[in-house]
PDB file of N, CA and C in Angstrom:
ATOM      1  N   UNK A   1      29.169  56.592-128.780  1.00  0.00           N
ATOM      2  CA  UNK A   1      28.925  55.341-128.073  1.00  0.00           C
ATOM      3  C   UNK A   1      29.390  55.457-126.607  1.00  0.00           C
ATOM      4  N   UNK A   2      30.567  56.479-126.682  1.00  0.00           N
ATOM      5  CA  UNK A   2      30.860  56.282-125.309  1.00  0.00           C
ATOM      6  C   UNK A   2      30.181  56.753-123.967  1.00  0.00           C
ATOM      7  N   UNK A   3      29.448  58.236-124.819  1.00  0.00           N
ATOM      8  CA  UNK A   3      28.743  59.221-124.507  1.00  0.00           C
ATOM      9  C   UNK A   3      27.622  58.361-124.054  1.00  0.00           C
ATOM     10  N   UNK A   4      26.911  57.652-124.773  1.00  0.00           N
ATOM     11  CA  UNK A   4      26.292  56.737-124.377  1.00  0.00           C
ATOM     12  C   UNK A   4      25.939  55.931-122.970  1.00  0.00           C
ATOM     13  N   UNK A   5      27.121  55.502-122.985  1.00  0.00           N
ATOM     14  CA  UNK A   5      27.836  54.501-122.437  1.00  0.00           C
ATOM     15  C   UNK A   5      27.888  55.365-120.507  1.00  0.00           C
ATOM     16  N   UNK A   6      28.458  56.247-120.942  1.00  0.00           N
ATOM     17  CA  UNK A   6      28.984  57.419-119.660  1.00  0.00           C
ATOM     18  C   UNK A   6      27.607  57.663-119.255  1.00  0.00           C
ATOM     19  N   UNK A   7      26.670  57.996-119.975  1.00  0.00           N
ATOM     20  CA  UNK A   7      25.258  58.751-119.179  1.00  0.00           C
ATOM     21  C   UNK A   7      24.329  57.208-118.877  1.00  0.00           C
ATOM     22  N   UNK A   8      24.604  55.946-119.309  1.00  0.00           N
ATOM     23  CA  UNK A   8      23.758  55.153-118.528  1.00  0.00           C
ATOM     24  C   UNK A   8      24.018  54.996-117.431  1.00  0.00           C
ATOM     25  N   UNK A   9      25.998  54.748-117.257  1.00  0.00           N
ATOM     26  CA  UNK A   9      26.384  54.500-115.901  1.00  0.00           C
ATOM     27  C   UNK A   9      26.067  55.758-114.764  1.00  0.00           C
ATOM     28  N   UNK A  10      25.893  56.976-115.561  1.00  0.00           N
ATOM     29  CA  UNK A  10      25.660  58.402-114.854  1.00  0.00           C
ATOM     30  C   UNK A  10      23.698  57.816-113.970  1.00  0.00           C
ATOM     31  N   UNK A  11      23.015  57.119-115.202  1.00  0.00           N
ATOM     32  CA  UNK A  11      21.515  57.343-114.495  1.00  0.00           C
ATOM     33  C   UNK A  11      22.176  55.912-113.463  1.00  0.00           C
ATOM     34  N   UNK A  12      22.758  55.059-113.943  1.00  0.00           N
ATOM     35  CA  UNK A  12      22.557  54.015-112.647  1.00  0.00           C
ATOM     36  C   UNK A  12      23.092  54.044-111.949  1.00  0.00           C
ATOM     37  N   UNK A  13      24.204  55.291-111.333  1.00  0.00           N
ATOM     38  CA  UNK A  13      24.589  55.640-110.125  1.00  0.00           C
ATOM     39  C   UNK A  13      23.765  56.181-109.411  1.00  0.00           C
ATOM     40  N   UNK A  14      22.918  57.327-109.731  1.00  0.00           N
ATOM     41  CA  UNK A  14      22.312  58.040-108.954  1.00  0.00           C
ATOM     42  C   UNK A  14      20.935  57.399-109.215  1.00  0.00           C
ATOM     43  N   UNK A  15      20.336  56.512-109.830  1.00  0.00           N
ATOM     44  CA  UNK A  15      19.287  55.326-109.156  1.00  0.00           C
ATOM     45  C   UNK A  15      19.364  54.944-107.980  1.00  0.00           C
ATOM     46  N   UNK A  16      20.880  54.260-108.037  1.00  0.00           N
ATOM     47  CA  UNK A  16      21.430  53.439-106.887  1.00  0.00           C
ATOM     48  C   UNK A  16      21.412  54.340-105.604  1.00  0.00           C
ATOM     49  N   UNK A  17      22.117  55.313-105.922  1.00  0.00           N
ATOM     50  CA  UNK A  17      22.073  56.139-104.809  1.00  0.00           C
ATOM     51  C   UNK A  17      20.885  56.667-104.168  1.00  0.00           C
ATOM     52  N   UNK A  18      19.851  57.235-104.991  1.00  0.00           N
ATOM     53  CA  UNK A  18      18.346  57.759-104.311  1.00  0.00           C
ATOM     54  C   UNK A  18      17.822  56.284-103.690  1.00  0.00           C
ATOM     55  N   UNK A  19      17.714  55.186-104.586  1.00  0.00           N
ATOM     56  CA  UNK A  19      17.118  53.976-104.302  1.00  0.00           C
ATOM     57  C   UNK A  19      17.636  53.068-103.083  1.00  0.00           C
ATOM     58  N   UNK A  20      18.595  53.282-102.749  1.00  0.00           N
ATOM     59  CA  UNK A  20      18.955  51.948-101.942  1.00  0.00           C
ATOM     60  C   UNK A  20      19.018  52.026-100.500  1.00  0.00           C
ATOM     61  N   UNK A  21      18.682  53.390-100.025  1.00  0.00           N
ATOM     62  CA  UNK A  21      18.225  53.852 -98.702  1.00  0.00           C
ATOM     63  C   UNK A  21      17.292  53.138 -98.243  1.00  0.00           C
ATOM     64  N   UNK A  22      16.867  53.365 -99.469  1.00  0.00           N
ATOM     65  CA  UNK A  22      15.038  53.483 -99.213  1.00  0.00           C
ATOM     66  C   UNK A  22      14.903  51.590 -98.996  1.00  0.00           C
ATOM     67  N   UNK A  23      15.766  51.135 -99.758  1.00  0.00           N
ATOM     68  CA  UNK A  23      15.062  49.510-100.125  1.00  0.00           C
ATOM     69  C   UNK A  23      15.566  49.205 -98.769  1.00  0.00           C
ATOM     70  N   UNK A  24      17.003  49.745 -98.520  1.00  0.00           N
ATOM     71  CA  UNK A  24      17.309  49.279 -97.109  1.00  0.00           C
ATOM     72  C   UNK A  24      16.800  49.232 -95.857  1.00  0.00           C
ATOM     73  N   UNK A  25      16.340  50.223 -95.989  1.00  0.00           N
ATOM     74  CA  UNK A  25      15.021  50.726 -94.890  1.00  0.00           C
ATOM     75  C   UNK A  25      13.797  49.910 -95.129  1.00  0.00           C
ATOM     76  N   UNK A  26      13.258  49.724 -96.306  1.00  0.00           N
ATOM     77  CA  UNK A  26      12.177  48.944 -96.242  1.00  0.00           C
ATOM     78  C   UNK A  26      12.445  47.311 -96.016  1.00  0.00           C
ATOM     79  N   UNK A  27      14.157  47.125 -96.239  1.00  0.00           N
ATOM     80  CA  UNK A  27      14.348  45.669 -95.930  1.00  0.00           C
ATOM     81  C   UNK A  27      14.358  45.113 -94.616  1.00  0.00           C
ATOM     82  N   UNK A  28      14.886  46.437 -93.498  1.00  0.00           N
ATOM     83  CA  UNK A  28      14.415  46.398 -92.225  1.00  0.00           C
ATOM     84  C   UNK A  28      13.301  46.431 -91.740  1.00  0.00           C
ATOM     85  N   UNK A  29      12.458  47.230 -91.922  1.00  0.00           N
ATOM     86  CA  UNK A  29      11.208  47.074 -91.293  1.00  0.00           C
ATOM     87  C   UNK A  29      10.312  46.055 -92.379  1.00  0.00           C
ATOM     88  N   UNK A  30       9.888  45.529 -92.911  1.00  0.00           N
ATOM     89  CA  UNK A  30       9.334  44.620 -93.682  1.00  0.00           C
ATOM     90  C   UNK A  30      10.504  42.976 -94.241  1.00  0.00           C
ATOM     91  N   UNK A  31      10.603  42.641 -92.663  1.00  0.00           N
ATOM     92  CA  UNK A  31      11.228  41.485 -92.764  1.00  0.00           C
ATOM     93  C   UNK A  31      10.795  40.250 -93.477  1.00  0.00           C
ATOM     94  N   UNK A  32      12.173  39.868 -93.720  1.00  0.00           N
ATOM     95  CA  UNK A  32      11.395  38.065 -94.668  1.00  0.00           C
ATOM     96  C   UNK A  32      10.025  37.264 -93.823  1.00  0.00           C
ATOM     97  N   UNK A  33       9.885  37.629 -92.972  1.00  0.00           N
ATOM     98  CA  UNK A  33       8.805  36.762 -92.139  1.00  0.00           C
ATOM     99  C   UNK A  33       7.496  37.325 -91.912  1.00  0.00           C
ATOM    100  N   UNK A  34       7.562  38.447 -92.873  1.00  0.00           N
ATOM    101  CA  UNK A  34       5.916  39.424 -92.740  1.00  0.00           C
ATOM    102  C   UNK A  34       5.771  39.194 -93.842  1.00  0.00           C
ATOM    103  N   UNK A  35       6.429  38.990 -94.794  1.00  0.00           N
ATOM    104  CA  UNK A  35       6.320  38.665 -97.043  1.00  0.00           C
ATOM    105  C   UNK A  35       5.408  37.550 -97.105  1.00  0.00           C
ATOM    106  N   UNK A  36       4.743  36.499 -96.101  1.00  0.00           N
ATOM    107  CA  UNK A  36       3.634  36.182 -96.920  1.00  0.00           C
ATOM    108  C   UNK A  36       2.553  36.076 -96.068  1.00  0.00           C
ATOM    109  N   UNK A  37       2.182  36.984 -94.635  1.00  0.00           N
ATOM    110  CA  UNK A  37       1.527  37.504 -94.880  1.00  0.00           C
ATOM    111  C   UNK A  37       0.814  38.751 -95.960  1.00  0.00           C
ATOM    112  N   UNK A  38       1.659  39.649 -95.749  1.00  0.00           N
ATOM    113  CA  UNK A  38       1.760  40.800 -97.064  1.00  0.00           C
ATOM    114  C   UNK A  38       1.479  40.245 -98.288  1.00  0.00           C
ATOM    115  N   UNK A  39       1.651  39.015 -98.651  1.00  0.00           N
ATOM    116  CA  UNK A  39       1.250  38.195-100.072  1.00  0.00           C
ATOM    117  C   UNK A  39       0.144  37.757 -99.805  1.00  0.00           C
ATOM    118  N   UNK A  40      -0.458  37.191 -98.823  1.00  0.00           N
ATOM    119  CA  UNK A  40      -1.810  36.892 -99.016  1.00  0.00           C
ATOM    120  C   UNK A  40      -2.805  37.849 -98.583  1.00  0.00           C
ATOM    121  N   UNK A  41      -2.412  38.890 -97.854  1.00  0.00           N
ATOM    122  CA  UNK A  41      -3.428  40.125 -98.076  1.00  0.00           C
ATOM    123  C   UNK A  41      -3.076  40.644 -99.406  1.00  0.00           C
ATOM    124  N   UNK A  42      -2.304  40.623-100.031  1.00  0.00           N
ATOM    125  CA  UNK A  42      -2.553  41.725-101.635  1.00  0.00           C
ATOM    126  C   UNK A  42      -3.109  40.588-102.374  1.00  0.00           C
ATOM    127  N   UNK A  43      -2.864  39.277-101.917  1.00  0.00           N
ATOM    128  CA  UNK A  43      -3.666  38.397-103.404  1.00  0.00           C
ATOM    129  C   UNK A  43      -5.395  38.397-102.944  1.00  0.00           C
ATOM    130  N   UNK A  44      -6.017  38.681-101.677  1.00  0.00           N
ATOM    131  CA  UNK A  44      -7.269  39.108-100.974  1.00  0.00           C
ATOM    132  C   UNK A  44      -7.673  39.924-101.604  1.00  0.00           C
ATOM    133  N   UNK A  45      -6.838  40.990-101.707  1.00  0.00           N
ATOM    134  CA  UNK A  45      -7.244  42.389-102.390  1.00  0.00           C
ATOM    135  C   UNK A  45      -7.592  42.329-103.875  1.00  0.00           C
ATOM    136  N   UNK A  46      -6.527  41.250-104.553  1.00  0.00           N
ATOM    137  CA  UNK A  46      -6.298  41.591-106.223  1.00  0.00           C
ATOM    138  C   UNK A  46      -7.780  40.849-106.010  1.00  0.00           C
ATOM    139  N   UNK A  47      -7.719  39.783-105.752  1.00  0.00           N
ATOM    140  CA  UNK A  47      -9.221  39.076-106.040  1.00  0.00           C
ATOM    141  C   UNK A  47     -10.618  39.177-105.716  1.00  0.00           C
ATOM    142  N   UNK A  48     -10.173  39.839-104.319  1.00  0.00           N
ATOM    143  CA  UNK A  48     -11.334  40.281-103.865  1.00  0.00           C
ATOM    144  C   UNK A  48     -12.654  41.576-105.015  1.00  0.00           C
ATOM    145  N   UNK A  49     -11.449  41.994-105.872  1.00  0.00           N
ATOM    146  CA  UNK A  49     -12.534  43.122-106.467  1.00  0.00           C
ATOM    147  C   UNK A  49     -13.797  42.823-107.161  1.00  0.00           C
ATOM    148  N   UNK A  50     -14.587  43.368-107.335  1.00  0.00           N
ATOM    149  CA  UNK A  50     -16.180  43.090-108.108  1.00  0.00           C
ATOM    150  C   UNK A  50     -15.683  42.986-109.515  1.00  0.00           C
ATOM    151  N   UNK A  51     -16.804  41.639-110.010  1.00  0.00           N
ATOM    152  CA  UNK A  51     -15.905  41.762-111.605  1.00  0.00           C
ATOM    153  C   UNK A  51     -16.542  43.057-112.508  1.00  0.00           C
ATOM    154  N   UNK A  52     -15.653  43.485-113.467  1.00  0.00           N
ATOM    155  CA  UNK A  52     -16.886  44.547-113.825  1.00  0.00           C
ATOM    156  C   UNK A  52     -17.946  44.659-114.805  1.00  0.00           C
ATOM    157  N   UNK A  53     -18.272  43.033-115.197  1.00  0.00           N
ATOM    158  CA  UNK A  53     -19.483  42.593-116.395  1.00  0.00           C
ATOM    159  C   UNK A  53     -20.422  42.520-114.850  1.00  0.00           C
ATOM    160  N   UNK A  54     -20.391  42.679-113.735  1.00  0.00           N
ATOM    161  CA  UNK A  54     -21.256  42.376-112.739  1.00  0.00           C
ATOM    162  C   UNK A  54     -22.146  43.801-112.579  1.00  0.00           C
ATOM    163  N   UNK A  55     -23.239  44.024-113.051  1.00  0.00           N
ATOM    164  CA  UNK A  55     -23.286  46.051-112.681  1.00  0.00           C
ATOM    165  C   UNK A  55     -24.494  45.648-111.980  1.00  0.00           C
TER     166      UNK A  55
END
């Protein structure tokens, strides 16, 4: 159990560690005030596609 226990905290250190550069970096350049533009171009996109009973 402990063994267990030791290798989850082992993967969610080094998650944390590869991961949080990166989010940090993307939290800088993709500021709270570009998130909905960026939301309404990907909801453009999701909807925009051809349905596919349409051939």
């Amino acid at each position: 159990m402990f063994l267990l226990l030791f290798f989850v905290l082992l993967i969610q250190f080094f998650t944390y560690w590869i991961l949080e550069p990166i989010a940090s970096f993307l939290e800088h350049v993709l500021e709270i005030r570009l998130f909905p533009i960026i939301a309404i171009l990907g909801l453009i996109f999701l909807f925009s596609a051809k349905n596919i009973e349409q051939n």
